[in-house]
N, C-alpha and C. Protein backbone atom coordinates (compact mmCIF):
# COMPACT_ATOMS: atom_id res chain seq x y z
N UNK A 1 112.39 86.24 95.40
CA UNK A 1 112.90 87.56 95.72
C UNK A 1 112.68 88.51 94.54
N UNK A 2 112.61 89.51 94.70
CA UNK A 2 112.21 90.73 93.76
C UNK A 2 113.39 91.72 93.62
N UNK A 3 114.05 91.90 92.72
CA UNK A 3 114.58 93.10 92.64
C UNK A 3 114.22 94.58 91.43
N UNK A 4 114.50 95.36 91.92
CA UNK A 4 114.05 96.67 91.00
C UNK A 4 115.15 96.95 90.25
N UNK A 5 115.07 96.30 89.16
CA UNK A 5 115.97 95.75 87.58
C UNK A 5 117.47 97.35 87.33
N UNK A 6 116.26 98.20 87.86
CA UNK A 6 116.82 99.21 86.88
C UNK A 6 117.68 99.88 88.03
N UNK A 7 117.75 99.38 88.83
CA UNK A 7 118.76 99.98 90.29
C UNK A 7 119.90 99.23 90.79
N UNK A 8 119.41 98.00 89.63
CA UNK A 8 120.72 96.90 89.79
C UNK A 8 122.34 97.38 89.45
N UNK A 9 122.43 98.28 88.41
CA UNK A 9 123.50 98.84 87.90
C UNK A 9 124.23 100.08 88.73
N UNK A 10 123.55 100.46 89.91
CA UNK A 10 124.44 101.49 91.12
C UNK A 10 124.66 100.04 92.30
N UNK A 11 126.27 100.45 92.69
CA UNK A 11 126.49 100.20 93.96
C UNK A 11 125.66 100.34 95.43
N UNK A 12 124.54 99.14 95.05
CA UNK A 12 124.01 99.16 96.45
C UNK A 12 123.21 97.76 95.88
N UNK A 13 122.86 97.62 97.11
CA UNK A 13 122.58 96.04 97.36
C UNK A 13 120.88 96.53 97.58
N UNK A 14 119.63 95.83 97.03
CA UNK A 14 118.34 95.84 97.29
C UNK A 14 117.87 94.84 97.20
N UNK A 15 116.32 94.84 97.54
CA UNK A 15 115.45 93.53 97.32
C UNK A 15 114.21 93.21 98.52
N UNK A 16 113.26 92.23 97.71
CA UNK A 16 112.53 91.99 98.74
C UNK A 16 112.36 90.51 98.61
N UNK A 17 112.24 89.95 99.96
CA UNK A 17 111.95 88.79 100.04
C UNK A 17 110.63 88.28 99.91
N UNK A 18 110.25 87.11 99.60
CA UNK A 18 108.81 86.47 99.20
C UNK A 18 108.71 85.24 100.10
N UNK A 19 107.92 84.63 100.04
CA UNK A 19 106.73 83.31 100.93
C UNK A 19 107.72 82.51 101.08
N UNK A 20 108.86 82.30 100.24
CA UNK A 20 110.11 80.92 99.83
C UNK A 20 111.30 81.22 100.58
N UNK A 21 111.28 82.31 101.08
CA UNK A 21 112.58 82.49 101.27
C UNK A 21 113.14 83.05 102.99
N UNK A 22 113.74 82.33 103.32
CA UNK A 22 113.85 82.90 105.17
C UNK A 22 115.09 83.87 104.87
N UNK A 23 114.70 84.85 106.14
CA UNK A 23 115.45 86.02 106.10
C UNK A 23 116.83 86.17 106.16
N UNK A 24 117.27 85.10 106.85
CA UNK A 24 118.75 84.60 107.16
C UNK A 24 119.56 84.44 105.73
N UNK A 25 118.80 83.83 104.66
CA UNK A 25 119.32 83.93 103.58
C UNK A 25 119.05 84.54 102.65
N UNK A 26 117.84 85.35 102.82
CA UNK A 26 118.05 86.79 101.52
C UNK A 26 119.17 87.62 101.78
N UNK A 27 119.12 87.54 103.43
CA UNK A 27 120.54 88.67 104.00
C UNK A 27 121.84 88.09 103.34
N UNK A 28 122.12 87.09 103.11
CA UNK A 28 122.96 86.74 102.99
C UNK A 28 123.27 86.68 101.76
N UNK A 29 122.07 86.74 100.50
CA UNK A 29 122.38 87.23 99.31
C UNK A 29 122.65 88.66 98.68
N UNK A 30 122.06 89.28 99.62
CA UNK A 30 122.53 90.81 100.12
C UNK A 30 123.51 91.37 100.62
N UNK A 31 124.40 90.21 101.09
CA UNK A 31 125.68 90.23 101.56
C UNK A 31 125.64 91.24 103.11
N UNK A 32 123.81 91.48 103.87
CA UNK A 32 123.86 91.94 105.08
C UNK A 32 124.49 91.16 105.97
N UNK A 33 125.05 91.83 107.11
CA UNK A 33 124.73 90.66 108.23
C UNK A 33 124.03 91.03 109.28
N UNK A 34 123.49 90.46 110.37
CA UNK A 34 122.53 90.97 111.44
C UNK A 34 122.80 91.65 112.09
N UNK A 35 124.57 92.11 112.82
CA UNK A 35 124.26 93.34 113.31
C UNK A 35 124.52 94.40 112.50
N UNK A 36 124.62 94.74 111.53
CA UNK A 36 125.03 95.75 110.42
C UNK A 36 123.47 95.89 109.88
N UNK A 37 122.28 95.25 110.50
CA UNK A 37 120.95 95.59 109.89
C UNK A 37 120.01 96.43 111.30
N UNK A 38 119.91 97.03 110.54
CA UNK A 38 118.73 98.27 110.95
C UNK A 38 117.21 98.27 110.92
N UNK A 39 116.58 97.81 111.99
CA UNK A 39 115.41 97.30 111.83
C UNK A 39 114.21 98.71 112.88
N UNK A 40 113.11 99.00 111.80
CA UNK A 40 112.42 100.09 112.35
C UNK A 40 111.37 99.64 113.12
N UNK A 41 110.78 100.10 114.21
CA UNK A 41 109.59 99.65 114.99
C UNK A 41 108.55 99.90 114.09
N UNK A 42 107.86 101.06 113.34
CA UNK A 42 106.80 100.83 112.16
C UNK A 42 105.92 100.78 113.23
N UNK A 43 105.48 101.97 113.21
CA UNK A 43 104.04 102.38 114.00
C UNK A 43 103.32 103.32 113.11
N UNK A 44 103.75 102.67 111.90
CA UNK A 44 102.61 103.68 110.94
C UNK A 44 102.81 105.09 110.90
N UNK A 45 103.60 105.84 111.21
CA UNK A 45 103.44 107.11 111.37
C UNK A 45 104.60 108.07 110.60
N UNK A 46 105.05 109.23 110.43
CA UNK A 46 106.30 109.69 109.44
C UNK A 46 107.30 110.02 109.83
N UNK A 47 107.82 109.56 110.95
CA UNK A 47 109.34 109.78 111.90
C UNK A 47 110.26 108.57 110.94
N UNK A 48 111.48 109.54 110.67
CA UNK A 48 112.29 109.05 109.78
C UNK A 48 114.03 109.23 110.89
N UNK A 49 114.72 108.32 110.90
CA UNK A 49 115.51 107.72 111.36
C UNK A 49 117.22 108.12 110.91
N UNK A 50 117.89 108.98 111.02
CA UNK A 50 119.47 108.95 110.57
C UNK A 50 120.58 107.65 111.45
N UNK A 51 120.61 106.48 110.64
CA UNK A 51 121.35 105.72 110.82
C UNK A 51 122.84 106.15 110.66
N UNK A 52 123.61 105.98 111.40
CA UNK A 52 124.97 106.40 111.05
C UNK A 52 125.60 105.15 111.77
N UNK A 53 126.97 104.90 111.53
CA UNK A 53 127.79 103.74 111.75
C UNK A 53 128.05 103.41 113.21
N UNK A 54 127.86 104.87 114.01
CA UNK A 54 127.80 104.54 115.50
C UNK A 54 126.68 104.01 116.44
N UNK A 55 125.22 104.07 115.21
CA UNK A 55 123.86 103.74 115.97
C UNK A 55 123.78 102.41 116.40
N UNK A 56 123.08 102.32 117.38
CA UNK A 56 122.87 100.90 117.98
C UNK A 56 121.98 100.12 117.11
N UNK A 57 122.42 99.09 116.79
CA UNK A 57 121.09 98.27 116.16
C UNK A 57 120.89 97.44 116.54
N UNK A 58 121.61 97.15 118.03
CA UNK A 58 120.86 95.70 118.99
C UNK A 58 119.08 95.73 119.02
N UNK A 59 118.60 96.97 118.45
CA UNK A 59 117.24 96.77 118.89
C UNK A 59 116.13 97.54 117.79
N UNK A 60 115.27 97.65 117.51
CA UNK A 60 114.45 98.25 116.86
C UNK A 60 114.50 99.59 116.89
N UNK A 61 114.26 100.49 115.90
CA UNK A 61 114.59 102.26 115.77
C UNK A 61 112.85 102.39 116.24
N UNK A 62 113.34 102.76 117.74
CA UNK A 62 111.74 103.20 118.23
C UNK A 62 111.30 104.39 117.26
N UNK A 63 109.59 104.24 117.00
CA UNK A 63 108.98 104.70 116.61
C UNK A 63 108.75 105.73 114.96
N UNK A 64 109.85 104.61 114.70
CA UNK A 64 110.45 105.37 113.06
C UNK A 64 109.31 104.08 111.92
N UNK A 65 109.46 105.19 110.85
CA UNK A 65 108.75 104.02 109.58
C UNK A 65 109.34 104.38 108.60
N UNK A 66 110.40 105.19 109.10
CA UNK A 66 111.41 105.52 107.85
C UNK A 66 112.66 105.90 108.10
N UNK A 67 113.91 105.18 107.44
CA UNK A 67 115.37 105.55 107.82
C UNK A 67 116.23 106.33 106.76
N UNK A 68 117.39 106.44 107.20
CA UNK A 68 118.72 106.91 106.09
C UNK A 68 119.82 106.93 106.55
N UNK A 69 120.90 106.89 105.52
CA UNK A 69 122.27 106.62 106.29
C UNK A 69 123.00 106.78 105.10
N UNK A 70 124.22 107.16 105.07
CA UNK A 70 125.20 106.99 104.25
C UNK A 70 126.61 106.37 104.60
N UNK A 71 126.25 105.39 105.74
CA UNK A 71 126.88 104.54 105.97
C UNK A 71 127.40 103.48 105.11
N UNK A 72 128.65 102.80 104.69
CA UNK A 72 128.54 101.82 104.12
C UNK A 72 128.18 100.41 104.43
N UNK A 73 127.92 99.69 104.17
CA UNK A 73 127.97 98.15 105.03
C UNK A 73 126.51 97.88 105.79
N UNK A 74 125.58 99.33 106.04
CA UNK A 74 124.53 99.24 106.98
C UNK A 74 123.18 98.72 106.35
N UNK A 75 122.62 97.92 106.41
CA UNK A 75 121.39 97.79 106.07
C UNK A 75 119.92 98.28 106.47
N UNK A 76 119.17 98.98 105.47
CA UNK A 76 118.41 99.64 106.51
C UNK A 76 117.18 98.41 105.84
N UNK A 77 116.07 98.14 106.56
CA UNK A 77 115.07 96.93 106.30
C UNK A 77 113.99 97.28 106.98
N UNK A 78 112.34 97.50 105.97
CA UNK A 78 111.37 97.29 106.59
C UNK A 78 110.50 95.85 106.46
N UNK A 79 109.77 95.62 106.87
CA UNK A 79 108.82 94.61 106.82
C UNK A 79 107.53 94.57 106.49
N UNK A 80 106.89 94.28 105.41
CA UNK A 80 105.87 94.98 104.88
C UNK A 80 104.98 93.21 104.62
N UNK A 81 103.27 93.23 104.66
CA UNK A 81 102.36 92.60 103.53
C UNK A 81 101.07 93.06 103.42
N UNK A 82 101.55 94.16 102.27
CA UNK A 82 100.50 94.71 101.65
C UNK A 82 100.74 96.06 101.67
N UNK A 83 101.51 96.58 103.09
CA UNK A 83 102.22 98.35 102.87
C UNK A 83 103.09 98.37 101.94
N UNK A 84 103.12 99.39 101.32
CA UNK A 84 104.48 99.92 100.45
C UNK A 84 105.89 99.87 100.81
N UNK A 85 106.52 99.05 100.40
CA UNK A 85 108.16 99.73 100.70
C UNK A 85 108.43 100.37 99.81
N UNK A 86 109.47 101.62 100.16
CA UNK A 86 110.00 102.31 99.50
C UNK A 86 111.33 102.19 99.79
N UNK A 87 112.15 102.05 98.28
CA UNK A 87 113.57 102.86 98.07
C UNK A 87 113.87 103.31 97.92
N UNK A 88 115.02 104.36 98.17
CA UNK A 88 115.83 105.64 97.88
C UNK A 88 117.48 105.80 97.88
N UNK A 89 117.56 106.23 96.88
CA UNK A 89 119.12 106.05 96.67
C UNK A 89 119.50 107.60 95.58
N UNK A 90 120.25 108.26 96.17
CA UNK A 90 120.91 109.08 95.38
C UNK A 90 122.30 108.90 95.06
N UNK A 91 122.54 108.90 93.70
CA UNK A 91 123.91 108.08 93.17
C UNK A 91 124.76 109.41 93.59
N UNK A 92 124.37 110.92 93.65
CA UNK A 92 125.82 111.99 93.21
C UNK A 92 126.06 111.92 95.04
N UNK A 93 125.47 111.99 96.15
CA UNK A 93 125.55 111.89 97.73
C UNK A 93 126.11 110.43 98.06
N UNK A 94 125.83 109.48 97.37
CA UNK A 94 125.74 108.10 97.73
C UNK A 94 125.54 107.69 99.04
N UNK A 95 123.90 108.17 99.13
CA UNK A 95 123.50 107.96 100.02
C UNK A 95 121.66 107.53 99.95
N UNK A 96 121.18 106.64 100.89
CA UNK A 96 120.14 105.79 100.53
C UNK A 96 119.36 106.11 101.51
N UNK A 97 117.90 105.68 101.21
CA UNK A 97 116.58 105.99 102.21
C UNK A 97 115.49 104.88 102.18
N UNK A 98 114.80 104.23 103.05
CA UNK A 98 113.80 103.47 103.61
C UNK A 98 112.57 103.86 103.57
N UNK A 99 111.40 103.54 103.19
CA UNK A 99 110.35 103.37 103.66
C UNK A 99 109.16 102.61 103.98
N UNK A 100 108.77 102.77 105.12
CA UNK A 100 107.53 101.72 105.45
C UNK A 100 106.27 102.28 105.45
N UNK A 101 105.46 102.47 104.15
CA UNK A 101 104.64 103.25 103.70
C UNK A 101 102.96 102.56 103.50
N UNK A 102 102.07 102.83 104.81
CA UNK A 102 101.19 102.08 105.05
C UNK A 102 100.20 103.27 104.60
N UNK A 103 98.81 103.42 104.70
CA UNK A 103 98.06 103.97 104.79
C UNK A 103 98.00 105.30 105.33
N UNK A 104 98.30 105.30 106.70
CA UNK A 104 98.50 106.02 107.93
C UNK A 104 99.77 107.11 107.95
N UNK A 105 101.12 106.06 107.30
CA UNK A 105 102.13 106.33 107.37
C UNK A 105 102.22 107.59 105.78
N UNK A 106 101.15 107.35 105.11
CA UNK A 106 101.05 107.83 103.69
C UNK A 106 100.72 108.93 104.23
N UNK A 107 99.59 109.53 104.82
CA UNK A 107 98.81 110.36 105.41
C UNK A 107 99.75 110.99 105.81
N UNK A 108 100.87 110.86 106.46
CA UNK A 108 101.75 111.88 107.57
C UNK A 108 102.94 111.85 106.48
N UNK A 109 103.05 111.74 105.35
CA UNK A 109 104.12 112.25 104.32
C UNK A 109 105.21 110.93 104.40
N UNK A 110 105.30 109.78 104.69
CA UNK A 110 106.29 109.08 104.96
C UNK A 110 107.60 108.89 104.24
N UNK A 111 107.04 109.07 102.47
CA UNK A 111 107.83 108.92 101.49
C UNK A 111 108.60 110.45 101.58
N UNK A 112 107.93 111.63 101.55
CA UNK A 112 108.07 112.63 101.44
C UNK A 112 109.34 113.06 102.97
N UNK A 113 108.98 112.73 103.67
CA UNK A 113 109.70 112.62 105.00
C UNK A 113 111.58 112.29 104.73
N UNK A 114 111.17 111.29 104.23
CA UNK A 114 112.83 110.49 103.69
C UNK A 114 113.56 111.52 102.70
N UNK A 115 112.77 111.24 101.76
CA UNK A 115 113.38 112.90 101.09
C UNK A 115 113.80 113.75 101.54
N UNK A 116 113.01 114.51 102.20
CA UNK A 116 113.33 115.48 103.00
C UNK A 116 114.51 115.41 104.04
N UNK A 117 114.62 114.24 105.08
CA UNK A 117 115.31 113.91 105.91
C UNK A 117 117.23 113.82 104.82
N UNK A 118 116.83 113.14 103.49
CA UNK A 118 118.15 112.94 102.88
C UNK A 118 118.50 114.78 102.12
N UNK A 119 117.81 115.42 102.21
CA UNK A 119 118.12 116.99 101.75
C UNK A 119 118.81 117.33 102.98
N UNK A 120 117.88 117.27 104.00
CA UNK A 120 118.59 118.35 105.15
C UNK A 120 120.09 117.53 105.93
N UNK A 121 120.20 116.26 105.68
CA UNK A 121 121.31 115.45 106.03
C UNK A 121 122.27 115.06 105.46
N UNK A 122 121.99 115.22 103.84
CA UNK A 122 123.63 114.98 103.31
C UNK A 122 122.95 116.41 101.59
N UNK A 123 122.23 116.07 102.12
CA UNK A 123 122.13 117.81 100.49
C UNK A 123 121.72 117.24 99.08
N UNK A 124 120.60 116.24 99.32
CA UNK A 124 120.15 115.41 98.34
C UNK A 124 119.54 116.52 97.79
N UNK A 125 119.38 115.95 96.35
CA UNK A 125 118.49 117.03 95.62
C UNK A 125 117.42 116.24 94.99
N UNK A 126 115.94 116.39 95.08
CA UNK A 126 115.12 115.18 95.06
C UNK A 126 115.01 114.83 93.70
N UNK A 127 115.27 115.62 92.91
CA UNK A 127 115.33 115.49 91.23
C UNK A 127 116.27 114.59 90.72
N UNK A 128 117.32 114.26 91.69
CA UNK A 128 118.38 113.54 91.58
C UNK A 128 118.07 112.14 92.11
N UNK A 129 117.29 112.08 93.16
CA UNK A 129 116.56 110.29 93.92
C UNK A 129 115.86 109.58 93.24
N UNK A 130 116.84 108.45 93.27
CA UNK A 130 116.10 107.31 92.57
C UNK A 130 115.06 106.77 93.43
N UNK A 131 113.62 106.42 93.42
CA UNK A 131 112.85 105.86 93.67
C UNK A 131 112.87 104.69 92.95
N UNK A 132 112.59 103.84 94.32
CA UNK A 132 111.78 102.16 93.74
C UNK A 132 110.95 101.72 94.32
N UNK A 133 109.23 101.59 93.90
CA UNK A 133 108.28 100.47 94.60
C UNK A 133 108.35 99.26 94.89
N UNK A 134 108.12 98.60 95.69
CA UNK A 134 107.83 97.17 95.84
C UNK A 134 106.93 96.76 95.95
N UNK A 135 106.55 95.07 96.48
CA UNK A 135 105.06 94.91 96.62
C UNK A 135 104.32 95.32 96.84
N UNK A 136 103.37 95.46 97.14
CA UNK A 136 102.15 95.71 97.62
C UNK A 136 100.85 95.57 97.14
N UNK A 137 99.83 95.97 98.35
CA UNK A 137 98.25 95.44 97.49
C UNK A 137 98.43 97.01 96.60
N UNK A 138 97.62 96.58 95.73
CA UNK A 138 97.18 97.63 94.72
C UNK A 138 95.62 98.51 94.59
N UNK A 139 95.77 98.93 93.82
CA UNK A 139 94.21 99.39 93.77
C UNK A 139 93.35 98.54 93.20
N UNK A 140 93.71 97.75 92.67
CA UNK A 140 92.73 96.84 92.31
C UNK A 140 92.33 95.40 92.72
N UNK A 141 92.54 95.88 94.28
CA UNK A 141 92.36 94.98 95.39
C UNK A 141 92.10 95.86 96.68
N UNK A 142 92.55 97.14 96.84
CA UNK A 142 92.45 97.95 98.16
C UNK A 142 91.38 98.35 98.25
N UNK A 143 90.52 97.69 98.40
CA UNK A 143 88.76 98.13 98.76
C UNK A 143 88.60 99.26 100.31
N UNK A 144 88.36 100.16 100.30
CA UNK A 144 88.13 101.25 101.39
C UNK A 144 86.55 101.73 101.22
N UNK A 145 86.33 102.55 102.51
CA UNK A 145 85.51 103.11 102.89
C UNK A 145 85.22 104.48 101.84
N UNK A 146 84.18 104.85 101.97
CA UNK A 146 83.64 106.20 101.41
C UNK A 146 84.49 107.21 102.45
N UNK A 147 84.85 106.91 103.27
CA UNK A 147 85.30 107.66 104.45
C UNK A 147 87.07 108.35 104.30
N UNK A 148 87.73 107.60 103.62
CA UNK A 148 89.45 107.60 102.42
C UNK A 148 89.32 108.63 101.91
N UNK A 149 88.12 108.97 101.13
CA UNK A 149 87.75 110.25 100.31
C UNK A 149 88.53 111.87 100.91
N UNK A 150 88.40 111.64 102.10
CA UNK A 150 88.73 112.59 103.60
C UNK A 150 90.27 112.50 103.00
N UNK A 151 90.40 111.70 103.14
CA UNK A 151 91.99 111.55 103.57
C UNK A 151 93.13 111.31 102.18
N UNK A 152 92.33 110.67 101.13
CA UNK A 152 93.07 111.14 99.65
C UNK A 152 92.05 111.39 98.63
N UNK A 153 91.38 112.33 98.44
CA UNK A 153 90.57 112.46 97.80
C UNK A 153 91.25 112.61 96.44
N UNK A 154 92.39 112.43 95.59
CA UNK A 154 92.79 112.40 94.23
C UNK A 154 93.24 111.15 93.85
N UNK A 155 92.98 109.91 94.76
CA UNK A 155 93.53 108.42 94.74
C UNK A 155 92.72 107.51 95.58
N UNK A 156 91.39 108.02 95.57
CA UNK A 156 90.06 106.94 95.59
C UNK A 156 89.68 106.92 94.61
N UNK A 157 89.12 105.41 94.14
CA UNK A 157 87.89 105.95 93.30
C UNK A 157 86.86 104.67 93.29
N UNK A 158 85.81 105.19 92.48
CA UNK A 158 84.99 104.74 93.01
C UNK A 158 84.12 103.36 91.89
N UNK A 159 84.45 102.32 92.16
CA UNK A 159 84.21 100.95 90.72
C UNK A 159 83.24 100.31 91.09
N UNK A 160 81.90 99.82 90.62
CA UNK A 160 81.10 98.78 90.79
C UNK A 160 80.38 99.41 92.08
N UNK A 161 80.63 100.47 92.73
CA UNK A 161 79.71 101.02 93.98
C UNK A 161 80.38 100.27 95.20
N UNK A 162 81.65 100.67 94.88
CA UNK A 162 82.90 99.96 95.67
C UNK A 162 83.62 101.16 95.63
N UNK A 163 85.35 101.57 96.94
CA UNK A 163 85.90 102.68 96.43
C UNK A 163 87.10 101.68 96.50
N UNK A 164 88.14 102.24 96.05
CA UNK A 164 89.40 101.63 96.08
C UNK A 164 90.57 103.03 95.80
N UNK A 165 91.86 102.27 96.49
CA UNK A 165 92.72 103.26 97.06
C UNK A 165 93.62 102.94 96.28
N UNK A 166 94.43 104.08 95.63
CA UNK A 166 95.70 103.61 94.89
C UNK A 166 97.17 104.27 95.99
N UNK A 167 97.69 103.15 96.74
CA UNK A 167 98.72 103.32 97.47
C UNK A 167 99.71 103.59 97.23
N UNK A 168 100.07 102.83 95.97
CA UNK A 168 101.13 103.73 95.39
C UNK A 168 101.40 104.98 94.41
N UNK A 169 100.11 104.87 94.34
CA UNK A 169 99.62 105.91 93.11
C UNK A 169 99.55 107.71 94.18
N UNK A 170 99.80 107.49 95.33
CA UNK A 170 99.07 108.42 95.99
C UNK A 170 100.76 108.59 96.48
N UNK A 171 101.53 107.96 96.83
CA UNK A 171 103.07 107.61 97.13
C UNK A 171 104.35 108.96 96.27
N UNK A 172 103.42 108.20 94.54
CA UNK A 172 104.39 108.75 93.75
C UNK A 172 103.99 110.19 93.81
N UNK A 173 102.23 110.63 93.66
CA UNK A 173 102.22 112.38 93.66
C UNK A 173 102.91 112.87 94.66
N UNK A 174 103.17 112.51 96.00
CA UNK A 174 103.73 112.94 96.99
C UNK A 174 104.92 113.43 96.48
N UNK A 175 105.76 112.33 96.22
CA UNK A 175 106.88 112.48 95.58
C UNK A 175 107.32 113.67 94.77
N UNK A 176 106.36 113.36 93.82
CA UNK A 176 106.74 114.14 92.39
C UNK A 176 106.22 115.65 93.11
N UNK A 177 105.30 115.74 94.13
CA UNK A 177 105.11 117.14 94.71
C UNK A 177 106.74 117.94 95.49
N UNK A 178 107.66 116.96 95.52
CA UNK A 178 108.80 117.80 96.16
C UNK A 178 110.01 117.61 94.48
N UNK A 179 109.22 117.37 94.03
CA UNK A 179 110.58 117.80 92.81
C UNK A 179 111.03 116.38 92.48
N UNK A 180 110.46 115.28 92.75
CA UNK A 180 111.36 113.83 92.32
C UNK A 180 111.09 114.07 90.49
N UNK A 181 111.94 113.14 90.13
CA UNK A 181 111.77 113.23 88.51
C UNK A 181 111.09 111.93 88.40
N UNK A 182 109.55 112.38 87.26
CA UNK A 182 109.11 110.76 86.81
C UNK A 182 110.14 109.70 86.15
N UNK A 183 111.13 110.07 86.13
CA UNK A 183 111.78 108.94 85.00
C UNK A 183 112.92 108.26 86.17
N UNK A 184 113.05 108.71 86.99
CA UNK A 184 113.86 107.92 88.40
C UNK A 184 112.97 107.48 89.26
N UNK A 185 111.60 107.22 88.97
CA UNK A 185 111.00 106.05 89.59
C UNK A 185 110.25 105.23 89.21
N UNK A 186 110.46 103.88 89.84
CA UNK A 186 110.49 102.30 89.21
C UNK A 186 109.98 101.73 90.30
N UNK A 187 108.61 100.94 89.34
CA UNK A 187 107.34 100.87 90.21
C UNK A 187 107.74 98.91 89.99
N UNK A 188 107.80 98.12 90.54
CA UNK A 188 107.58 96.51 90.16
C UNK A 188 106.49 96.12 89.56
N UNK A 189 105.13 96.73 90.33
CA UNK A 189 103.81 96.78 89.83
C UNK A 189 103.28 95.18 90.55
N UNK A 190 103.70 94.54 91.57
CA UNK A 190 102.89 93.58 92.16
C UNK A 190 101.99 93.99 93.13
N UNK A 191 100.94 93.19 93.11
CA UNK A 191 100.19 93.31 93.75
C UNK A 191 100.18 92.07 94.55
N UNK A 192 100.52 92.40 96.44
CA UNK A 192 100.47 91.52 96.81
C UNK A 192 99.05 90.56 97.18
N UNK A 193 97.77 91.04 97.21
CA UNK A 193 96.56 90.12 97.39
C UNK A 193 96.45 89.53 95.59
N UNK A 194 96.94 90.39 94.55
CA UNK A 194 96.34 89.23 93.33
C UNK A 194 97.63 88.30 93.04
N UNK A 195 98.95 88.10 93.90
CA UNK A 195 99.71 86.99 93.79
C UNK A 195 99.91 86.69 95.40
N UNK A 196 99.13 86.51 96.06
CA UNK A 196 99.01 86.04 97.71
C UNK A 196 99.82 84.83 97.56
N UNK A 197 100.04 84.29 96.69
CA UNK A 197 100.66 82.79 96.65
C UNK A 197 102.23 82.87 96.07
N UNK A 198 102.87 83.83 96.32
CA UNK A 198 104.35 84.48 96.24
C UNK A 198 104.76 85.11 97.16
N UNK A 199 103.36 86.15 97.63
CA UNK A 199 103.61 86.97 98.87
C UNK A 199 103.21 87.56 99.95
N UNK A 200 102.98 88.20 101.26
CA UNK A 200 102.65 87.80 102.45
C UNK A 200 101.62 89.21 101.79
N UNK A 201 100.29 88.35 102.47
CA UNK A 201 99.00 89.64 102.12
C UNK A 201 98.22 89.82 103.82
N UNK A 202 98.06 90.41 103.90
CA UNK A 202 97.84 90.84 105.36
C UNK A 202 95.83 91.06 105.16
N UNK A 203 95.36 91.31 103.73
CA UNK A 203 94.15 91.61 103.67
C UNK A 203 93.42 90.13 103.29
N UNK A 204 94.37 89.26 103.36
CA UNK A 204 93.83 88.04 102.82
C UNK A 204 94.12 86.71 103.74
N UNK A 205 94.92 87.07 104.56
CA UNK A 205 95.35 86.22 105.70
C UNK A 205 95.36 86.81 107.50
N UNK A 206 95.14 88.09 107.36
CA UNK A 206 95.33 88.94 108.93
C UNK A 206 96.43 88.39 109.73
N UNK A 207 96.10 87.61 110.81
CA UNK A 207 96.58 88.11 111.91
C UNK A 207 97.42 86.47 111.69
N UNK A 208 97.52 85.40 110.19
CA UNK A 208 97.85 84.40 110.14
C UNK A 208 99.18 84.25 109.08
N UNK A 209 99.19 86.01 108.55
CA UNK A 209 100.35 85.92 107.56
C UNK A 209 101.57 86.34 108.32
N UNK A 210 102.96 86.62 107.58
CA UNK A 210 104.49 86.79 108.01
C UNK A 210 104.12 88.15 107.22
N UNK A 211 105.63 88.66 107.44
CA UNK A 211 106.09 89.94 106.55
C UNK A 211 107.32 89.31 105.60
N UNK A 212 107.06 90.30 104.73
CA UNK A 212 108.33 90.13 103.80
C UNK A 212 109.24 90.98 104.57
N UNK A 213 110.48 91.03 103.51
CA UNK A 213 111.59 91.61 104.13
C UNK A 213 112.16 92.73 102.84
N UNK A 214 111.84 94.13 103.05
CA UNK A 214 112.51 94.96 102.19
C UNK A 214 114.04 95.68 102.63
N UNK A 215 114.70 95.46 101.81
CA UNK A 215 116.40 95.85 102.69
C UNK A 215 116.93 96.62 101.58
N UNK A 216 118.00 97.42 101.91
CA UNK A 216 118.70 98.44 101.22
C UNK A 216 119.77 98.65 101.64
N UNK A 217 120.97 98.51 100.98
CA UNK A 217 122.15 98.73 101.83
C UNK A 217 123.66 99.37 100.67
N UNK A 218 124.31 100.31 101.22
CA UNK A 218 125.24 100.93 100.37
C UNK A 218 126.34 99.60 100.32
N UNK A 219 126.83 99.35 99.00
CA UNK A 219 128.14 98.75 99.26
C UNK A 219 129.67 99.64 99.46
């Protein structure tokens, strides 16, 4: 399991699970339980989710890849190998944000979305949000098309007559484009294809790997 060291010291529970560990009991080191967890459908795209204590979570948050809540007790959880999860937590609102930050989902603002969604819903101020990365492939494994260029042309580049994509690198300008502060975000720096043997890689196994489990929850 992974945690983001420097977020350990606010009241809230985080983490991601790895290859070793079934979900039943990271939750449970998280002190979630299953119906108090909030699970997003993740269709890649930037629809972001207000969880509140009355929402149903018998079932998947159709068509969201990103949540928030300032609920206590609620867990919000994406499932990622090789997309970005993102965390969000503002200590002065005490209130937290999700993301399931793929390629696609990058493209349509996903990170930027949550932000936004925690301003207009409890009066976050983004200078104030703590950001945290988690796994993911990196750029120095995300091999893409000449064709990416289109779509992030300041986070391709181009090595050995190869291009490669920096996913999180393209995550944080987003970010830092609505006012986040560099010094409230905390990157892990794994790469899930150059430790495939800790964690679920989707570019190295397809349609034969699991997901990890990224969760966030207010205590």
């Amino acid at each position: 399991m992974v945690y983001l060291e420097e977020l350990k010291r606010y009241p809230i529970a985080h983490g991601v699970s790895d290859r070793r560990t079934k979900l039943e009991d990271f939750l449970k080191t998280l002190g979630a339980a299953e119906p108090r967890l909030a699970k997003l459908e993740q269709v890649h795209k930037g629809k972001v989710a207000n969880v509140t204590a009355k929402t149903d979570l018998s079932s998947k948050i159709a068509g969201c890849d990103g949540a928030i809540t300032n609920a206590k007790g609620v867990a919000l959880m994406v499932m990622t190998a090789d997309c970005l999860p993102i965390f969000l937590y503002d200590p002065e609102k005490h209130a937290i944000g999700i993301a399931h930050a793929g390629w696609r989902g990058t493209a349509e603002g996903i990170a930027k979305n949550v932000v936004n969604a925690m301003k207009a819903e409890f009066g976050s101020e983004p200078a104030k949000i703590l950001i945290g990365f988690g796994p993911a492939i990196r750029q120095c494994c995300y091999e893409v098309s000449r064709e990416f260029l289109v779509h992030f042309p300041g986070s391709v580049v181009k090595m050995a007559h190869k291009y490669y994509f920096d996913l999180a690198g393209e995550n944080a300008e987003q970010l830092l484009s609505l006012g986040v502060n560099t010094k409230n975000m905390f990157d892990c720096g794994i790469c899930t294809s150059c430790r495939s043997d800790e964690f679920y890689c989707y570019r190295k196994e397809a349609d034969k790997t699991a997901r990890m489990a990224s969760v966030i929850m207010l205590k």
